[in-house]
Protein backbone atom coordinates (compact mmCIF):
# COMPACT_ATOMS: atom_id res chain seq x y z
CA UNK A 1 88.68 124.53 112.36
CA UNK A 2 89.77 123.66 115.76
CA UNK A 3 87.67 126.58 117.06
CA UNK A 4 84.35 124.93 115.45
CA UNK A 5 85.02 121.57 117.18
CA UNK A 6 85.11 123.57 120.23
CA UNK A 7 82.11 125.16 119.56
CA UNK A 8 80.85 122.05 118.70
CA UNK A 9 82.10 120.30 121.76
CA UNK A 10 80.55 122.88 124.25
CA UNK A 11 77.21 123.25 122.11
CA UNK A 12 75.56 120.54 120.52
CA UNK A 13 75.93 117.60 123.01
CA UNK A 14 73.78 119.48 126.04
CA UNK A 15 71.44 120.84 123.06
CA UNK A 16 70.70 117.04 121.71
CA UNK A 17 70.09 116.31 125.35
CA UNK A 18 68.27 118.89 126.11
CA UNK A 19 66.04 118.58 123.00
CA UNK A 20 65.70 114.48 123.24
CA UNK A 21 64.66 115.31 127.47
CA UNK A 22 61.63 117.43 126.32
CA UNK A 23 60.68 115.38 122.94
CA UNK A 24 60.77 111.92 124.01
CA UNK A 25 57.50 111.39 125.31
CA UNK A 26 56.20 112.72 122.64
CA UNK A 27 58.41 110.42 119.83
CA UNK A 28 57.92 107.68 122.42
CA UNK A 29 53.96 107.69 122.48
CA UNK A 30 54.32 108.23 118.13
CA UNK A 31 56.47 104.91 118.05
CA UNK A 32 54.03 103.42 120.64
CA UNK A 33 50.80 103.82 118.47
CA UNK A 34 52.86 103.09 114.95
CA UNK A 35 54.38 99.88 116.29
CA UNK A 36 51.17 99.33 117.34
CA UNK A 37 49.20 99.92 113.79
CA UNK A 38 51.69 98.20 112.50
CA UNK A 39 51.14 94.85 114.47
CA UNK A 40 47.07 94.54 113.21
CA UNK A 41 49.19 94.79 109.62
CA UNK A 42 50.37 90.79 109.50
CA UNK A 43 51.97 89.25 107.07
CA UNK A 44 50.20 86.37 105.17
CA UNK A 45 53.28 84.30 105.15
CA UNK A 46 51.07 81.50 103.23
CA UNK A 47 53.02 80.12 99.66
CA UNK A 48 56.48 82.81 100.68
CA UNK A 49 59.29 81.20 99.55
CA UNK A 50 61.74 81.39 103.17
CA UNK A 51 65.36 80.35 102.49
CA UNK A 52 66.86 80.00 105.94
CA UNK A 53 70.71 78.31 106.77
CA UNK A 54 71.83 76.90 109.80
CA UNK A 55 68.23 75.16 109.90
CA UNK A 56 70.29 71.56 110.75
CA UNK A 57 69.19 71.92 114.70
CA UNK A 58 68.44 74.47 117.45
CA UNK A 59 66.65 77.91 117.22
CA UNK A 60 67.28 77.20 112.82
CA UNK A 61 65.15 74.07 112.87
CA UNK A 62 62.71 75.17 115.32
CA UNK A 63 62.29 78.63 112.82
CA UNK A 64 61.79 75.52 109.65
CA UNK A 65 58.89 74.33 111.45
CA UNK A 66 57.14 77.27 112.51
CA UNK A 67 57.17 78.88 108.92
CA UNK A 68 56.26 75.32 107.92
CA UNK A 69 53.02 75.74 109.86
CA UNK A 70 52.42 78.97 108.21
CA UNK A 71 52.40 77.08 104.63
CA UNK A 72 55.76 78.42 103.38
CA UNK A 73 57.76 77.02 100.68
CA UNK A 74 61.18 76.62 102.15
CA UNK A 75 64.98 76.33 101.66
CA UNK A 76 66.53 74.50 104.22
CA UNK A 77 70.60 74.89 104.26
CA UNK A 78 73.16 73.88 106.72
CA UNK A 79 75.78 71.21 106.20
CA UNK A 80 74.60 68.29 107.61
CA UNK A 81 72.75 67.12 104.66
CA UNK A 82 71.20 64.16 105.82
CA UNK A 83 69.61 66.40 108.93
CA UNK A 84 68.37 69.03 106.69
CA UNK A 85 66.15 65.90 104.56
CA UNK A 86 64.97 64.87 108.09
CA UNK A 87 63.87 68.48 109.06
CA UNK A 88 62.38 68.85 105.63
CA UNK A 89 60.39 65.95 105.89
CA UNK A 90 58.64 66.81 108.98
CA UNK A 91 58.10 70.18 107.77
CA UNK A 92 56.22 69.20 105.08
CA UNK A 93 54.15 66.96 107.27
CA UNK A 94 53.17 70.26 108.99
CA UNK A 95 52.64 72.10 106.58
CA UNK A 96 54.99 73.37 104.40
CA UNK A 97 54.03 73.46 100.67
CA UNK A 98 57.26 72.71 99.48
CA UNK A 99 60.59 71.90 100.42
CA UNK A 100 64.08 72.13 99.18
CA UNK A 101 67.64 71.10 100.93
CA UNK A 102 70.54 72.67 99.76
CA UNK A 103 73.79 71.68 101.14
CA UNK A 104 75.77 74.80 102.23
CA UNK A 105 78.56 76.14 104.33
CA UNK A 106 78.05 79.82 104.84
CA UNK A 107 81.81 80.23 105.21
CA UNK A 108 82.22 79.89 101.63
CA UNK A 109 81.41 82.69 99.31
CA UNK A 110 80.13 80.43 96.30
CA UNK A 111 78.10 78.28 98.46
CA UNK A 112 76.42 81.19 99.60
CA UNK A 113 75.91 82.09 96.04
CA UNK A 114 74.49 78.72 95.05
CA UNK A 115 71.89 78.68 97.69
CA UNK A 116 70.22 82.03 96.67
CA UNK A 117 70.63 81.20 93.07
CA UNK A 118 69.05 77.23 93.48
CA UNK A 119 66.29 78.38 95.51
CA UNK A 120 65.63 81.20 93.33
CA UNK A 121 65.65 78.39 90.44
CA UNK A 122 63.36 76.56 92.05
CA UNK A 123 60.72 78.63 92.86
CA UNK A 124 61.38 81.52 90.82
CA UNK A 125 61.67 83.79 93.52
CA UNK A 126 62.62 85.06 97.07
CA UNK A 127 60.41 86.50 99.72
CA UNK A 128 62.29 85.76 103.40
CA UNK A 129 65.93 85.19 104.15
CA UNK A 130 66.43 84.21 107.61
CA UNK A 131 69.73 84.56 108.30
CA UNK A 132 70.70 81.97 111.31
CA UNK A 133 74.00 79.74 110.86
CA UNK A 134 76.38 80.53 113.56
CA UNK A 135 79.22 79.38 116.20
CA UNK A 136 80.39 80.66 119.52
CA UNK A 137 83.64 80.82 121.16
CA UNK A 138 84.53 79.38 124.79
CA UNK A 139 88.01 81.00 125.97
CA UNK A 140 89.87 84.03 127.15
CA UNK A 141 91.92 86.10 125.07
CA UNK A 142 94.65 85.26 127.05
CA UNK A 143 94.18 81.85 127.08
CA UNK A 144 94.39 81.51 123.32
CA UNK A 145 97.90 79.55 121.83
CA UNK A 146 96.79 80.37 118.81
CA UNK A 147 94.08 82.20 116.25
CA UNK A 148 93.12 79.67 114.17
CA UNK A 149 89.23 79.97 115.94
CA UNK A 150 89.14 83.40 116.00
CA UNK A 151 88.70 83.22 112.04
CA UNK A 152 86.18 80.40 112.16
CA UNK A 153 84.06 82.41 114.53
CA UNK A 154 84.00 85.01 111.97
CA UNK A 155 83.87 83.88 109.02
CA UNK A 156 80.70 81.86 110.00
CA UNK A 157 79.09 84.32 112.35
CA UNK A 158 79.70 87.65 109.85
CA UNK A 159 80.44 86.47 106.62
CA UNK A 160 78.12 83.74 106.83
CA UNK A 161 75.28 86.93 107.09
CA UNK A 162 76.92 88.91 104.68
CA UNK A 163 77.57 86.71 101.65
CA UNK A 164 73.84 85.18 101.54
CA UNK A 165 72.26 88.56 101.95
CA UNK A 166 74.57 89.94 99.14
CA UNK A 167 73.64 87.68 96.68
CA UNK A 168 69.44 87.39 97.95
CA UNK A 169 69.66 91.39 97.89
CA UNK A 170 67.71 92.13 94.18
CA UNK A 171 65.93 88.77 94.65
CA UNK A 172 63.86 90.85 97.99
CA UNK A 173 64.16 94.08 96.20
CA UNK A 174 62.02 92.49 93.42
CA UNK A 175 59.14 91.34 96.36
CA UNK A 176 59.90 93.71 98.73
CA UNK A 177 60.78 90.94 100.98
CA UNK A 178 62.86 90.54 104.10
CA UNK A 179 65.49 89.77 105.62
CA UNK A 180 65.35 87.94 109.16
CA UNK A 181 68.87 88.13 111.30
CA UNK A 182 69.54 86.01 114.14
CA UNK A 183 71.64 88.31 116.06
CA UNK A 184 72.19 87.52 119.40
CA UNK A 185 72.29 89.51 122.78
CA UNK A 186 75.88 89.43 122.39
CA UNK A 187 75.48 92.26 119.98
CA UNK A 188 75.82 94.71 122.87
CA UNK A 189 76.14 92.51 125.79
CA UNK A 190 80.22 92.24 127.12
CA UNK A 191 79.44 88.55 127.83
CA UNK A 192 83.06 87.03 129.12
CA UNK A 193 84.92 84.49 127.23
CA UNK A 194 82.98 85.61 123.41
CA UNK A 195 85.18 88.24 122.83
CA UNK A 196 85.31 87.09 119.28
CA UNK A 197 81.52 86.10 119.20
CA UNK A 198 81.00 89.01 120.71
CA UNK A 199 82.73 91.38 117.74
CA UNK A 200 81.14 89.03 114.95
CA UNK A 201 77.78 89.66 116.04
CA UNK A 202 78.62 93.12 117.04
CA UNK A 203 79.20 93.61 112.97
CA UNK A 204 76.37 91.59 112.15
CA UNK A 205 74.03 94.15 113.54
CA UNK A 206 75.84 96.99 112.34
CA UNK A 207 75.68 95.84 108.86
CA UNK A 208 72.20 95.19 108.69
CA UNK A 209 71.40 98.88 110.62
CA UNK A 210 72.97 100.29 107.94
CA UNK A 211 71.63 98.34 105.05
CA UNK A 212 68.33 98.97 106.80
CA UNK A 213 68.84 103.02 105.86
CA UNK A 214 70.47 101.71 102.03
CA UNK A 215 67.30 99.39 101.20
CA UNK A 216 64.85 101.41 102.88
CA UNK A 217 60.97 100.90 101.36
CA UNK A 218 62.75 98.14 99.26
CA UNK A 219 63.29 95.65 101.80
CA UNK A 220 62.32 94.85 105.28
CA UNK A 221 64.94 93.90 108.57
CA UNK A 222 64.39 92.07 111.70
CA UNK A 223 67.11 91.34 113.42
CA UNK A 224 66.43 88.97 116.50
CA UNK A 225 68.57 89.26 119.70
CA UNK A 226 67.96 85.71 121.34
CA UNK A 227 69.94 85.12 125.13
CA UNK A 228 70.63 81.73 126.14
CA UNK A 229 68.61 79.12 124.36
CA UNK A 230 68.77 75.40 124.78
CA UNK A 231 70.86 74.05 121.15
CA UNK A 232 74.37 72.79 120.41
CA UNK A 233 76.05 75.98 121.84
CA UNK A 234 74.44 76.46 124.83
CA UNK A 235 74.99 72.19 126.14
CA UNK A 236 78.52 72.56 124.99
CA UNK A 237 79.52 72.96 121.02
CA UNK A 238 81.72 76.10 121.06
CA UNK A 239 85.22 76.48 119.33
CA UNK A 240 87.71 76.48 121.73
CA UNK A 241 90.79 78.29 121.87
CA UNK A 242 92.58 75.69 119.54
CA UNK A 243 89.61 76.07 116.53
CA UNK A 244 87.81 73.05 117.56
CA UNK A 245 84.24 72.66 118.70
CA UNK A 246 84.95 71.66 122.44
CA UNK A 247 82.45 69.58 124.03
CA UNK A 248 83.67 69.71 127.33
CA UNK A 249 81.13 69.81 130.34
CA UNK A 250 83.62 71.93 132.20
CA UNK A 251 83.28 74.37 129.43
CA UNK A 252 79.44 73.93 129.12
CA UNK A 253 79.02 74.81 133.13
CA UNK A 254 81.76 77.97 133.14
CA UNK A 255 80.10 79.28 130.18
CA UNK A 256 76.48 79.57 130.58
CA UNK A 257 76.52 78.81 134.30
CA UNK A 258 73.08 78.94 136.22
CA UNK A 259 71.66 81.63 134.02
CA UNK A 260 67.66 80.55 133.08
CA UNK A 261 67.91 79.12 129.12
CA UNK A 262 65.12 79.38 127.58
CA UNK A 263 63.08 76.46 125.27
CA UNK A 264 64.19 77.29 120.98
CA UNK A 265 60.42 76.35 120.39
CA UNK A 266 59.48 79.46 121.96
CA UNK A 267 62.35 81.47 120.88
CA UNK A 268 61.65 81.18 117.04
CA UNK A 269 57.87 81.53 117.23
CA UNK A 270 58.40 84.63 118.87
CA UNK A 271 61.20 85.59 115.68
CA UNK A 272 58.54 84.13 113.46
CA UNK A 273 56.07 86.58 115.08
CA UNK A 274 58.26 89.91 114.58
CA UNK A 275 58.85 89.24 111.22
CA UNK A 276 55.29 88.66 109.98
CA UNK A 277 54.55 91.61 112.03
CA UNK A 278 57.52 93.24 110.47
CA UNK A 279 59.13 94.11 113.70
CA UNK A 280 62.46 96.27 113.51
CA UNK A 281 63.94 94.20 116.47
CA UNK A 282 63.17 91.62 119.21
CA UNK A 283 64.95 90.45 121.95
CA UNK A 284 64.18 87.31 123.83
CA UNK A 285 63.48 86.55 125.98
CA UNK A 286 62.45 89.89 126.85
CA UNK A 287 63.70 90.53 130.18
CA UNK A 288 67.41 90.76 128.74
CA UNK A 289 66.00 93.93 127.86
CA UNK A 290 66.46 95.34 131.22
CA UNK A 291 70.43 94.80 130.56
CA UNK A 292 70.31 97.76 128.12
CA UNK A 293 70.21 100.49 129.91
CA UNK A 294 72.79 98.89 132.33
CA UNK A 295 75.20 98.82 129.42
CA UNK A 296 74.87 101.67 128.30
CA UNK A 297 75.22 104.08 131.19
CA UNK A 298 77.01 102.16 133.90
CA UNK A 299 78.76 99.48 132.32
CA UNK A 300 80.86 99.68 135.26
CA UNK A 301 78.35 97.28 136.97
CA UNK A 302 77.93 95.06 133.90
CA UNK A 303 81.85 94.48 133.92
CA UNK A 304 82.31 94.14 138.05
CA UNK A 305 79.15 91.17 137.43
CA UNK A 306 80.52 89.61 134.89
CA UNK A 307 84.36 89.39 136.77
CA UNK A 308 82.71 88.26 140.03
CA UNK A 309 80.18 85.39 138.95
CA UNK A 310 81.59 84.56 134.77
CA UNK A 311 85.56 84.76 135.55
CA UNK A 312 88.31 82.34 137.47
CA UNK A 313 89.02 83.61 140.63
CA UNK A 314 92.73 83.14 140.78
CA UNK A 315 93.01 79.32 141.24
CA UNK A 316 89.64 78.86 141.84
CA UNK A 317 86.67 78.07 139.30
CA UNK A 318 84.12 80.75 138.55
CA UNK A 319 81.20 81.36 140.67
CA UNK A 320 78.63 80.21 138.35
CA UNK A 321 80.06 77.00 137.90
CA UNK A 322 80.49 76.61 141.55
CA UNK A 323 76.87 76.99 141.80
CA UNK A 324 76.24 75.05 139.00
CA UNK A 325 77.46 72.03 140.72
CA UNK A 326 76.07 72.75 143.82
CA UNK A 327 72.85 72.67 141.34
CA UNK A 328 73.97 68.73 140.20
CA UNK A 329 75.75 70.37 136.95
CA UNK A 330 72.26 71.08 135.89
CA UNK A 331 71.49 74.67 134.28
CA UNK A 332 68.19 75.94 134.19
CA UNK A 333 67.12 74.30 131.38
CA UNK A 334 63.55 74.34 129.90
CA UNK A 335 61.31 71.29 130.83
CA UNK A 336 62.13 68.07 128.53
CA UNK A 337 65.32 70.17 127.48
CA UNK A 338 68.77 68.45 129.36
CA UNK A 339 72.39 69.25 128.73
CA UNK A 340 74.62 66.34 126.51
């Protein structure tokens, strides 16, 4: 046995190489001219029933009105009730056919359950899931007294996905619907000071790659990658190392630093784009894409980046907040869009 893992070892590794060198222009120009048949092949989104949590603020109520403007019937869920009937209302005044506010925290199982099951109730049926609830944490592993936030992270940002999906599953086998993930960059990006973010979302898009092969001609995936966009998280709502969401400006300048956020407006009409163009991924805004490679082959230079301009420097603060007050403790944030 041994022997064939050498084989193995010496073999098939330069042979995959070898044979992805000489095909890939070839598979490259196929997905090219398939992604773009695909993209005259739109979705009419118009009368869809679109259940989507976390819809109480940021890129989640931003995705409410744009599928609202499409003439959706929609499912709003978060827990902020009172938010949700706010959101609704406007979405109606936009265009939604219908609307519907469930109550829900995605860290419980049954809640999970009872949103699929009322909106399914309701309308008698399920076409798009858009998967967006989620929290970040602020703090070094180190730094931690205690893990009572690395759970919360979790149990929102993967079980939160997992739960609703589970129990929407032969509701979008029935329509051949979809499912719409807000991932995040942080999928595959090392960013400092996530590491449990980080791992949640890490899962998230493992899970729905392989459902993807499971429900395959059944039901549809996008799964969105946004970077830094303007919402609770990125002025300053993260769990800190103590399980609390820490407002903190100090935590809000180390943590996204001078990096270029960009407006959530944008953000989900370009998520609302991919999936009525039924997209297998998008990440935005796009230029994170050049980070791929990067982490991929050298993520020496990723890591030496993030230590000199994300980290403390013994005593001292990290770079990027340094900058960012030399910048007035404003990030670059979209026009109209300010820090809290």
């Amino acid at each position: 046995m041994e022997l064939i893992h050498t084989f193995l070892n010496l073999i098939l590794p330069p042979a995959v190489f070898i044979g992805l060198f000489v095909t890939f222009p070839l598979v490259a120009f196929a997905k090219f001219v398939h992604g773009l048949i695909r993209s005259f092949r739109k979705e009419d989104l118009k009368n869809k029933v679109v259940v989507i949590t976390g819809a109480s603020s940021g890129i989640g109520e931003q995705l409410a009105y744009k599928y609202a403007k499409r003439h959706t019937r929609l499912v709003l869920a978060a827990r902020r009730e009172e938010k949700l009937n706010e959101i609704a209302e406007k979405a109606r005044s936009i265009g939604a056919v219908e609307t519907l506010v469930v109550p829900c925290d995605v860290t419980i199982e049954e809640d999970c359950k009872n949103l699929i099951e009322q909106a399914v109730n309701r309308f008698g049926h399920l076409d798009h899931l858009v998967l967006n609830a989620g929290v970040a944490n602020s703090f070094l592993l180190a730094e931690a007294p205690e893990t009572k936030g690395f759970s919360i992270v979790m149990d929102t940002d993967f079980w939160g996905n997992v739960w609703p999906a589970y129990y929407a599953l032969p509701y979008l086998r029935a329509r051949k619907g979809r499912y719409v993930v807000i991932a995040s960059i942080a999928s595959w990006m090392n960013y400092p000071r996530q590491t449990i973010y980080n791992a949640s979302k890490a899962a998230v898009l493992q899970f729905f790659d392989t459902l993807r092969g499971e429900v395959r001609g059944e039901i549809d995936i996008t799964i969105a990658m946004p970077g830094w966009i303007a919402s609770e998280m990125t002025q300053g709502k993260f769990i800190s190392a103590v399980g609390d969401a820490d407002k903190d400006q100090d935590v809000r300048d180390a943590h996204v630093g001078p990096l270029p956020v960009m407006n959530p407006d944008t953000c989900a009409e370009a998520i609302v784009w991919a999936a009525e163009h039924r997209k297998r991924y998008i990440i935005v805004p796009f230029w994170y894409t050049s980070f791929l490679p990067i982490r991929f082959w050298v993520p020496e230079i990723q890591e030496w980046f993030f230590k000199k301009f994300l980290l403390p420097r013994g005593r001292n603060p990290p770079l990027s907040k340094t900058i960012v007050q030399k910048l007035e403790g404003k990030p670059f944030y979209p026009s109209g869009l300010k820090a809290q």
